[in-house]
Protein backbone atom coordinates (compact mmCIF):
# COMPACT_ATOMS: atom_id res chain seq x y z
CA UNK A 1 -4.01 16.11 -14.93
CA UNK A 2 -6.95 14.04 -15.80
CA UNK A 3 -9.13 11.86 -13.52
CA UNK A 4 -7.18 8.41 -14.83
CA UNK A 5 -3.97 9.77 -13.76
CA UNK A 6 -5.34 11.18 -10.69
CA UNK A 7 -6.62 8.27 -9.24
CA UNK A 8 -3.96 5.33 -10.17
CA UNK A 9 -2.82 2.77 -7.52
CA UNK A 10 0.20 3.72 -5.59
CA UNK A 11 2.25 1.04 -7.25
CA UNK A 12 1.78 2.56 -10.74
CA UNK A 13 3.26 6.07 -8.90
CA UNK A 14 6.18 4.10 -7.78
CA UNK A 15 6.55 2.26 -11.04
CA UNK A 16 6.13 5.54 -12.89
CA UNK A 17 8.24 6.80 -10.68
CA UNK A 18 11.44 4.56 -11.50
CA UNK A 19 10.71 4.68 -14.73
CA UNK A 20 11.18 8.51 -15.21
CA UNK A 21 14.04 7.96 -13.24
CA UNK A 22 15.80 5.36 -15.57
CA UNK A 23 14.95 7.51 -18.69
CA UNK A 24 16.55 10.44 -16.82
CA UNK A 25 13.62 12.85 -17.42
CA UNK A 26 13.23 15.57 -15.03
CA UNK A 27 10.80 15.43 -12.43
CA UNK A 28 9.46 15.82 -8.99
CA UNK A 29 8.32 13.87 -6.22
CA UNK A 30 5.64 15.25 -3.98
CA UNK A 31 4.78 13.28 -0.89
CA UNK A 32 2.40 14.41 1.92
CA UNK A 33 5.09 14.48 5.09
CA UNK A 34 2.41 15.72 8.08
CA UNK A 35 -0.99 15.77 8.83
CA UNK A 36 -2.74 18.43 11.47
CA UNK A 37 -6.80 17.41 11.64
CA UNK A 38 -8.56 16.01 8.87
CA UNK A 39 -7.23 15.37 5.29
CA UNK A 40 -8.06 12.99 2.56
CA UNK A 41 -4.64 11.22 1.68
CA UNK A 42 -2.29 10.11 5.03
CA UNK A 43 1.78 10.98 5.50
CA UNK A 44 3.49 8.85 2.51
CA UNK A 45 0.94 9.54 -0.06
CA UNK A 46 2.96 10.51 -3.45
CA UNK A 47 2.25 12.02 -6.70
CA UNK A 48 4.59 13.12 -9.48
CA UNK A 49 4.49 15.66 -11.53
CA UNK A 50 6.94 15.67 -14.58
CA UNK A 51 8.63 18.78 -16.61
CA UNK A 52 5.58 19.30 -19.04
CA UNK A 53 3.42 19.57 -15.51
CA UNK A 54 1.50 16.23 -16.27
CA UNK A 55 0.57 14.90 -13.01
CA UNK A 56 0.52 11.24 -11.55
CA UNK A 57 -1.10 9.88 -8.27
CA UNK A 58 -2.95 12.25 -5.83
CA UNK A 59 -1.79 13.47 -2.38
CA UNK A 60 -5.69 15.37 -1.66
CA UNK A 61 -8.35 14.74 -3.49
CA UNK A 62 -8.03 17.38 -6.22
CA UNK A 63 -7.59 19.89 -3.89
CA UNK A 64 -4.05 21.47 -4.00
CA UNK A 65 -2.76 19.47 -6.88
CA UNK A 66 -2.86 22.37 -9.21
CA UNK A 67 -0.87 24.22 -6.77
CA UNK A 68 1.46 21.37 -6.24
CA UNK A 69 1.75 20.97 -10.13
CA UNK A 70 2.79 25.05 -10.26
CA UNK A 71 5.24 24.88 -7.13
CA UNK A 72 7.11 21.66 -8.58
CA UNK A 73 8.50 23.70 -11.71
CA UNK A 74 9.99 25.95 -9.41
CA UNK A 75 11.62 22.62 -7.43
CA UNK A 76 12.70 21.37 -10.37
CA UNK A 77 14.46 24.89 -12.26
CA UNK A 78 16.03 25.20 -8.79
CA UNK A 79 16.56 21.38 -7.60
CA UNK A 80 16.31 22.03 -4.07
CA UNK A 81 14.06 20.17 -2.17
CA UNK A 82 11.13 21.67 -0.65
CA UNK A 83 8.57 21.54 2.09
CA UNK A 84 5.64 23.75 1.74
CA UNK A 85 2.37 23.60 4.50
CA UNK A 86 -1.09 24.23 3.38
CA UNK A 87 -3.82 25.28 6.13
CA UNK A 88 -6.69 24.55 4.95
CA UNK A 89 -8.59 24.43 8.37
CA UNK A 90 -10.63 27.88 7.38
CA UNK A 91 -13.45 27.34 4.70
CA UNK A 92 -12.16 30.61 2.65
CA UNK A 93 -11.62 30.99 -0.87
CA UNK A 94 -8.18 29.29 -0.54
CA UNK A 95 -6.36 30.05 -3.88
CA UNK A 96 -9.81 30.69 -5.48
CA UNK A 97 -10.98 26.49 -4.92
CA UNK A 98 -13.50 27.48 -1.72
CA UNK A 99 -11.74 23.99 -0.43
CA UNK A 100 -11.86 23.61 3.20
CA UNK A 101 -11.06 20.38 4.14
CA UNK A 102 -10.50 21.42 7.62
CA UNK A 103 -6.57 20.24 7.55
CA UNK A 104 -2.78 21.30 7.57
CA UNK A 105 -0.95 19.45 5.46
CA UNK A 106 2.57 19.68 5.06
CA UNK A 107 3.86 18.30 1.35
CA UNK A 108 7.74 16.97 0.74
CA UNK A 109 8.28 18.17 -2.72
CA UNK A 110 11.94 16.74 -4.53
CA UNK A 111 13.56 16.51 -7.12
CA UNK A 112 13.42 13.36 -8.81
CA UNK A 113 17.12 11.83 -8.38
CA UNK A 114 19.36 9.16 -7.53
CA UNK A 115 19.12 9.58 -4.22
CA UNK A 116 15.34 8.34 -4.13
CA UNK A 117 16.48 5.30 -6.66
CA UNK A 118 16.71 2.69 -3.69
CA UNK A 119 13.72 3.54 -1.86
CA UNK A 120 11.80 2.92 -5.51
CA UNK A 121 13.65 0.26 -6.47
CA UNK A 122 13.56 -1.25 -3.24
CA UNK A 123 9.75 -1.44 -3.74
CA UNK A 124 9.60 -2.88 -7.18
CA UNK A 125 11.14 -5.93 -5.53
CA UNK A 126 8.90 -6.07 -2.70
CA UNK A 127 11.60 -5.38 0.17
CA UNK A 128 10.63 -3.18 2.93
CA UNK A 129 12.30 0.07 3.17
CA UNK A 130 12.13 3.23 5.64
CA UNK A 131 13.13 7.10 3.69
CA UNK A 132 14.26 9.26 6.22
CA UNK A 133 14.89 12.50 5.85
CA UNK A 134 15.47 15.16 8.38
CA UNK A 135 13.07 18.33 7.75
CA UNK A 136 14.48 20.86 10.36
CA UNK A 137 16.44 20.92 13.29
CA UNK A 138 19.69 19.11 13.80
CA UNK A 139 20.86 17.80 10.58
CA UNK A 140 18.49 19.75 8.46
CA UNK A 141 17.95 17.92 4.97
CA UNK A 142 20.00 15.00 5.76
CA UNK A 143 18.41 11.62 4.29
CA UNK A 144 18.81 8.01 4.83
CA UNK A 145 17.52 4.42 3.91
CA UNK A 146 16.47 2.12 6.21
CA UNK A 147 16.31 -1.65 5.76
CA UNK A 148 15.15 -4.07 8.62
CA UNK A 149 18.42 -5.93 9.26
CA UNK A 150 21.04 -3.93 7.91
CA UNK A 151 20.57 -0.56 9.76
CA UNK A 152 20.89 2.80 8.22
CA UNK A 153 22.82 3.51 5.04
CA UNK A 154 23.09 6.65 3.08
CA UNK A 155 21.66 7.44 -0.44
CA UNK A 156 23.37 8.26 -3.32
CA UNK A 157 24.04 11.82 -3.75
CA UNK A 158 22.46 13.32 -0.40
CA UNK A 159 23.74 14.60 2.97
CA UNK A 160 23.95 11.23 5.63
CA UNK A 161 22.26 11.65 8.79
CA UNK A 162 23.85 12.09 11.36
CA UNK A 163 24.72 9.43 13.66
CA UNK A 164 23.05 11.16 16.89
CA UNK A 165 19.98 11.87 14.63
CA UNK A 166 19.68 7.90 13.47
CA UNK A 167 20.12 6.71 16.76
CA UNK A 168 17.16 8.40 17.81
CA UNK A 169 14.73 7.92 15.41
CA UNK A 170 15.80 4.01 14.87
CA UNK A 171 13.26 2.68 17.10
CA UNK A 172 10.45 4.59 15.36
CA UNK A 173 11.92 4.12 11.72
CA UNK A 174 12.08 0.62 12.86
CA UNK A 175 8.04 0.39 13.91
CA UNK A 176 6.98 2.75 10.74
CA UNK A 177 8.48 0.66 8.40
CA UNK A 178 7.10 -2.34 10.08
CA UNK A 179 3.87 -1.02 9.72
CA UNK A 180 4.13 0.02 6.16
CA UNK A 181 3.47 3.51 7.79
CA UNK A 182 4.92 7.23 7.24
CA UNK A 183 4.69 10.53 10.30
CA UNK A 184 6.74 12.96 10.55
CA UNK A 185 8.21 13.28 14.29
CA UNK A 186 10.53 15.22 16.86
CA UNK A 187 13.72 13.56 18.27
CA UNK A 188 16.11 14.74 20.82
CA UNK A 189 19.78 13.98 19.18
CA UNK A 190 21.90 15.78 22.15
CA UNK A 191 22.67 18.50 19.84
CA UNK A 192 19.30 19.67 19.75
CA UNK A 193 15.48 18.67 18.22
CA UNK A 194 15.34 17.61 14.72
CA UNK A 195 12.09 17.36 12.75
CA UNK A 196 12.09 14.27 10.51
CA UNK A 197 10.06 12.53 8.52
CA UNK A 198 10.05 9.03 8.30
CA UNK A 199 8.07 7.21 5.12
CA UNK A 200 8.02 3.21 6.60
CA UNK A 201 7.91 2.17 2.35
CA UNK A 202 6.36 -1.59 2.62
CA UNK A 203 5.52 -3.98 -0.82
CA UNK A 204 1.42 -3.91 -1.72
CA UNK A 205 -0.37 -6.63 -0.11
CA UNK A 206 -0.79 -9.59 -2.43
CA UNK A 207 -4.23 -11.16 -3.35
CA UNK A 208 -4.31 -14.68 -5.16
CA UNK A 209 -6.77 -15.38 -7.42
CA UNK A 210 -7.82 -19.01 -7.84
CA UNK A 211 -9.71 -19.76 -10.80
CA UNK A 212 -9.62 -18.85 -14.82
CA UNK A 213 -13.44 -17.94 -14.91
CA UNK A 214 -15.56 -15.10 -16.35
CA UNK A 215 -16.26 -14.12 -12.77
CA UNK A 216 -12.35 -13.78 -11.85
CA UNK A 217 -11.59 -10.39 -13.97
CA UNK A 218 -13.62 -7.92 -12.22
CA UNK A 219 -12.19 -9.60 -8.57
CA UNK A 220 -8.56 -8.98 -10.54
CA UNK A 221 -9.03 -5.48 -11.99
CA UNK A 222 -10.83 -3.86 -9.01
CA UNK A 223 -7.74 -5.48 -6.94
CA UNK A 224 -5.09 -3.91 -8.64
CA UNK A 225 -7.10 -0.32 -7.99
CA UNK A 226 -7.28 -0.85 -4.46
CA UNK A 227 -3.67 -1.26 -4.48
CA UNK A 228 -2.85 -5.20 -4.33
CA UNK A 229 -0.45 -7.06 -6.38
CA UNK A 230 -2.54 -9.48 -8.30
CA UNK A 231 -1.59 -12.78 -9.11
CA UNK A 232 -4.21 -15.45 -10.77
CA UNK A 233 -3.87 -19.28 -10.60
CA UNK A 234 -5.21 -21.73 -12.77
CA UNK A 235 -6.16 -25.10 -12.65
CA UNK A 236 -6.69 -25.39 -16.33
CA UNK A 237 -3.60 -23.94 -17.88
CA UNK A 238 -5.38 -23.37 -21.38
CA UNK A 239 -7.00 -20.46 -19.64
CA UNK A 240 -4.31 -19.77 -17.27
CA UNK A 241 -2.64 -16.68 -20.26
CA UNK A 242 -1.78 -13.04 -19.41
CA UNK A 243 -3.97 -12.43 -22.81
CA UNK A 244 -7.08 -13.67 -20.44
CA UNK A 245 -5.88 -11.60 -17.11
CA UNK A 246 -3.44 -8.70 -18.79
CA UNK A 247 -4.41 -7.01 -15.52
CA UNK A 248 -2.65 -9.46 -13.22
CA UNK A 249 1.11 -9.20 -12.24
CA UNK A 250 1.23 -12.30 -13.08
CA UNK A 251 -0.57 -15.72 -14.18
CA UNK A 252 0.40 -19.48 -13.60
CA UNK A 253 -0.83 -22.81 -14.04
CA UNK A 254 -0.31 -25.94 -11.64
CA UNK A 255 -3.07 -28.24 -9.81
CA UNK A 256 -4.74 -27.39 -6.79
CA UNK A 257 -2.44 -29.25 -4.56
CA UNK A 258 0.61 -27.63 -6.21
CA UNK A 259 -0.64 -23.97 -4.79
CA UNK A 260 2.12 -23.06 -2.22
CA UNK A 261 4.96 -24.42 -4.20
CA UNK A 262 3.84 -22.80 -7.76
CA UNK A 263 3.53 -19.74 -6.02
CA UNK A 264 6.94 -18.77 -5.36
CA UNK A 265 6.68 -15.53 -4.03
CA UNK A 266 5.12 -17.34 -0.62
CA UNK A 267 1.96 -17.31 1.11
CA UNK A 268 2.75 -15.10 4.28
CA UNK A 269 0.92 -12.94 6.66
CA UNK A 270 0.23 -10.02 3.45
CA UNK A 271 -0.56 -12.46 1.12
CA UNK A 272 -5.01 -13.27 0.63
CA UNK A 273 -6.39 -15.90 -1.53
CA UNK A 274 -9.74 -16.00 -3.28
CA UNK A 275 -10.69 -19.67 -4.20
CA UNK A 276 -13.46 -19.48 -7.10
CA UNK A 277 -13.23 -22.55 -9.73
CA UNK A 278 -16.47 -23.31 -8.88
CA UNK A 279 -15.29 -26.64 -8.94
CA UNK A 280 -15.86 -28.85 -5.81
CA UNK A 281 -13.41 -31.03 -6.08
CA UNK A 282 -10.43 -28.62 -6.57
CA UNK A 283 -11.77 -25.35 -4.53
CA UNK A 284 -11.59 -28.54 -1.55
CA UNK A 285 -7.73 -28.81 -2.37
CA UNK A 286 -7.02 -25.81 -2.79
CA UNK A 287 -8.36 -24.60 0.47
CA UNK A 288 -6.45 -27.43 2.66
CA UNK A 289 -3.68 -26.49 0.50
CA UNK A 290 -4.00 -22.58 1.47
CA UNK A 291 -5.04 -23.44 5.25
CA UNK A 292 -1.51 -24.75 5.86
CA UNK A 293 0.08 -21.18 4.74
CA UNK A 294 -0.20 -18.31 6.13
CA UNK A 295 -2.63 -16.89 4.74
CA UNK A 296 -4.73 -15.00 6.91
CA UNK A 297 -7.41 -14.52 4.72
CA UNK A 298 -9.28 -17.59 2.26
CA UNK A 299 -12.18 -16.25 0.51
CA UNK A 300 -14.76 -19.50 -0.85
CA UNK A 301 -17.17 -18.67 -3.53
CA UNK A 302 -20.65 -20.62 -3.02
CA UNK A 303 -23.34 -20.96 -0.25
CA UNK A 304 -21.86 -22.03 3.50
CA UNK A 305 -22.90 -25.25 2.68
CA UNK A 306 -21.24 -25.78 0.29
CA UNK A 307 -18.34 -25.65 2.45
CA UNK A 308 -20.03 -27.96 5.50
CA UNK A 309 -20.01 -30.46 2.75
CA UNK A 310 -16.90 -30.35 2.65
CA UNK A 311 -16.05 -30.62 5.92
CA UNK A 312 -17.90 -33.81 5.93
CA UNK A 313 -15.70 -34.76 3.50
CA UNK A 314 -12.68 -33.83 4.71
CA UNK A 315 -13.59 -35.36 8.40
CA UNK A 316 -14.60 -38.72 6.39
CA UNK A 317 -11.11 -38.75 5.41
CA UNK A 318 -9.20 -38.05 8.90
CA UNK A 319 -8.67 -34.72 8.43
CA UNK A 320 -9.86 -31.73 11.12
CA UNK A 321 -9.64 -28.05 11.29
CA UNK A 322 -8.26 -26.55 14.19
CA UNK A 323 -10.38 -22.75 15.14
CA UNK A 324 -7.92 -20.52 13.88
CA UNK A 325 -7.63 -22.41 10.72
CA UNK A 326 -11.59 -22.02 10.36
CA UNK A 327 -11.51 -18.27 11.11
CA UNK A 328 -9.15 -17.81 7.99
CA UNK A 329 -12.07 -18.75 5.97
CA UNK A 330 -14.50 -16.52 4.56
CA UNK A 331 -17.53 -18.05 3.04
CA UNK A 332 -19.43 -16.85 1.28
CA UNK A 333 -16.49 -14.76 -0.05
CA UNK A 334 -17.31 -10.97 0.33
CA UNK A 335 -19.20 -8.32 2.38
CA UNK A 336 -22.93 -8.05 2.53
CA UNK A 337 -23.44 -5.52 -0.11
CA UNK A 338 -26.29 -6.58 -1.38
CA UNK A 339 -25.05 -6.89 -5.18
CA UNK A 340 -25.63 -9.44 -7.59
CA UNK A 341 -23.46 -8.25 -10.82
CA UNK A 342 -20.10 -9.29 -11.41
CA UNK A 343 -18.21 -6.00 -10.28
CA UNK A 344 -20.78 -5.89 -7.52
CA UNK A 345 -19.57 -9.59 -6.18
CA UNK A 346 -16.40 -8.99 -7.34
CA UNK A 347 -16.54 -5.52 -4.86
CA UNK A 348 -17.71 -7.25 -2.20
CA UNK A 349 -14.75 -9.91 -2.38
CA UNK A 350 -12.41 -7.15 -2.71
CA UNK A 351 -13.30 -4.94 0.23
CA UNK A 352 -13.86 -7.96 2.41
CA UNK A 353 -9.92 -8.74 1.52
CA UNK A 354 -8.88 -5.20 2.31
CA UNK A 355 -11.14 -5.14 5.65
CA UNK A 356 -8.76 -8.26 6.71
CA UNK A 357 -5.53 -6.81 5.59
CA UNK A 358 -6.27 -3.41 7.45
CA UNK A 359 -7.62 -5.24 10.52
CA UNK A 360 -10.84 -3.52 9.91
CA UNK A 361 -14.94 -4.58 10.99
CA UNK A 362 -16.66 -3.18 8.14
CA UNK A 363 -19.01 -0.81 8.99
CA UNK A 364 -20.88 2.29 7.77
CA UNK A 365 -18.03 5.21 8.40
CA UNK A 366 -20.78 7.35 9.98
CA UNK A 367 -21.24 4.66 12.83
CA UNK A 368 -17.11 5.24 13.16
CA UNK A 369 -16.24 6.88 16.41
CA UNK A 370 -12.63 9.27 16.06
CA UNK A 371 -10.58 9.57 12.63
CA UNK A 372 -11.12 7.76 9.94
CA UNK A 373 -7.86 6.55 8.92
CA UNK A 374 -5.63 5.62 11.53
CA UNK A 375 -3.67 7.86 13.97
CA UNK A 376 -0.52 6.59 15.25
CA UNK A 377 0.56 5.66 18.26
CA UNK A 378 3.80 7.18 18.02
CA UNK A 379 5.70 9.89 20.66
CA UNK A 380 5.76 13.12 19.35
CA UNK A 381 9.16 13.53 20.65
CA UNK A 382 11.70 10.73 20.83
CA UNK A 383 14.21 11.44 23.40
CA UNK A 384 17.82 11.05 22.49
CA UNK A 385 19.46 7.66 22.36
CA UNK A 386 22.04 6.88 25.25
C-alpha cells in the first residue's frame, strides 16, 4: 500500500469503491465502527483492500493497515462479515509496530457486495444516506438504508432489521445522518439490547472556485485532498476548460451575475465560494450575486479595502448589507499563516473554508481543551420505541 493510496480523499474510496463493485472484482470494505480514547481516523472512516491485497484509503494512520490488509483475505475466502477490536491503549510491541496510540478501535470489515451498492451509489449522487447495521444483540448482522424522507428500507441481499430494532435507533440514524456522522450505539428493542452501528453517509462539502487564474489551481487541488467537491467558474470561458482545472469535478463558464443559475447543483448551507478574478468589477458581482445564496462562507482575494471600496460602491448605488450577510464574507480570503507562495495562500484559503464548514475557530491544537475531533452527543443507550 503506498503513501498515494494511503492518503486519498474519502470520495476517491467511495468512487473506488463502486467501481470495483461494477467490475465485480472481489473485495472488502473496512470501516472503523467504534472508538474507545484516542485514535487518528473517527467511526465511518473506510479503506478497501482488494483480492491482490492493494490497499485504498486509511482507517489509522498506518498503524493496523497491514493487519487489516491480512485479515480481509480471510473476509473475503469466507464472505462473512467481520468485526475485529484492536486495543491499542498499552504502548507494547503490538504485532511487532511498538504503536500505541492509546485507543480501542473496533473495525467493520465486509465483503464488497450488492448490499453496500446503494449506500455508494447513493453518495456518488450527493444524496444523504444512513448504513445501519446491527453488530450484536437483537437482530445480530441485520442491515438497513436510511434515507431522510422515506424511512428505512432493506439492502439487496442482507438480513432486514428488524422492525423493533429500527424503531429504536430512528431518531439517532435520523441525527447521524444529519450530521454526516457515524457511532456505534446500544438500543433497547423490547426483545433485548442490540449493538448497532450507524454510518450517517452525507455528500462532500462543495467549494466554488471563481476565477480561471494561475493562482486558482493550488486553491483547487489542495481542495479536492481535503475532501471537497471542486467546482471552478469562469468569467472568461476561453480559460474556463477541464484541460486548465483536470482536478475540478467540474468547470463552467457564464458572467458574474449568472453565478447561482449556472451553477445548478445550488448554493446551500455545504456549498463555499472563493471569489479570485482579481477583477474589480466582476469579483463586486459576483459577491452580491453569492450574498443572496446560501452560502455561508465567501472568501475575497485582495486587501480589506479593497472590499470597503466596494461597499462605497455598492451603497452609491442603493444597495446595503444586512450583518449576517457581512459575516459570510471573508476578506482577505484565508487564515493567518503567514505564507506568501501559491500553495501557501492557496492553504490558507483552504483551511479557512474547512474551519467554516466544521464550525471551527482556528487555533493551535495544543491550546485545544478535550478531544480533538468531535465526540458526540449521542445516548449510549436508546431506550426502546413505544
Amino acid at each position: 500500500m503506498s503513501a498515494s493510496e494511503w492518503s486519498v480523499p474519502e470520495s476517491d474510496v467511495m468512487a473506488g469503491a463502486l467501481e470495483l463493485l461494477g467490475e465485480g472484482r472481489e473485495a472488502v470494505l473496512a470501516t472503523v465502527v467504534d472508538i474507545e480514547g484516542s485514535a487518528y481516523r473517527r467511526p465511518g472512516a473506510k479503506m478497501v483492500i482488494t483480492a491482490d491485497g492493494d490497499g485504498v484509503g486509511s482507517i489509522t494512520a498506518g498503524c493496523l493497515e497491514d493487519e487489516v490488509v491480512a485479515i480481509a483475505a480471510e473476509v473475503r475466502d469466507s464472505g462473512e462479515p467481520r468485526l475485529e477490536t484492536y486495543d491499542l491503549m498499552e504502548d507494547d510491541d503490538v504485532w511487532g509496530l511498538g504503536v500505541g496510540c492509546n485507543g480501542i478501535i473496533d473495525i467493520l470489515l465486509e465483503p464488497l457486495d450488492e448490499s453496500l451498492r446503494p449506500a455508494l451509489e447513493a453518495y456518488e449522487a450527493g444524496d444523504p444516506i444512513g448504513a445501519v447495521t446491527v453488530l450484536s444483540g437483537d437482530g445480530e448482522g441485520s442491515r438497513a438504508h436510511y434515507r431522510p424522507g422515506s424511512g428505512f428500507e432493506a439492502p439487496p441481499g442482507a438480513d432486514p432489521l428488524p422492525d423493533r430494532v429500527a424503531d429504536a435507533v430512528e431518531d439517532v440514524t435520523r441525527e447521524l445522518v444529519g450530521r454526516g456522522k457515524a457511532d456505534t450505539v446500544e438500543v433497547e428493542t423490547g426483545e433485548g439490547t442490540a449493538t448497532v452501528f450507524v454510518d450517517g453517509i452525507a455528500p462532500p462539502p462543495e467549494l466554488v472556485v471563481c476565477g480561471t487564474g494561475h493562482d486558482v489551481g493550488p486553491v483547487v487541488e489542495l481542495a479536492k485532498r481535503a475532501d471537497f467537491r471542486v467546482t471552478v467558474v469562469g468569467f472568461r470561458g476561453a480559460n474556463a476548460t477541464p484541460e486548465r482545472f483536470p482536478e475540478a469535478d467540474d468547470v463552467i463558464a457564464t458572467s458574474p451575475a449568472q453565478i447561482a443559475e449556472a451553477y445548478e447543483r445550488g448554493f446551500d448551507d455545504d456549498t463555499y465560494a472563493a471569489v479570485m478574478t482579481h477583477n474589480f468589477v466582476d469579483d463586486r458581482i459576483a459577491v452580491d450575486e453569492l450574498l443572496g445564496t446560501d452560502a455561508p462562507y465567501v472568501g475575497l482575494m485582495g486587501p480589506r479595502e479593497r472590499f470597503e471600496e466596494m461597499l462605497e460602491d455598492f451603497e452609491d448605488e442603493g444597495r446595503t448589507f444586512r450583518d449576517e450577510e457581512l459575516d459570510r464574507v471573508y476578506t482577505p480570503a484565508g487564515l493567518d499563516l503567514g505564507g506568501g507562495a501559491p500553495y501557501q495562500i492557496a492553504l490558507s484559503i483552504v483551511a479557512e473554508a474547512l474551519a467554516v464548514h466544521n464550525d471551527r475557530d482556528p487555533r493551535h491544537l495544543k491550546e485545544r481543551e478535550g478531544p480533538i475531533h468531535e465526540r458526540l452527543d449521542l445516548d449510549e443507550t436508546v431506550p426502546a420505541q413505544d
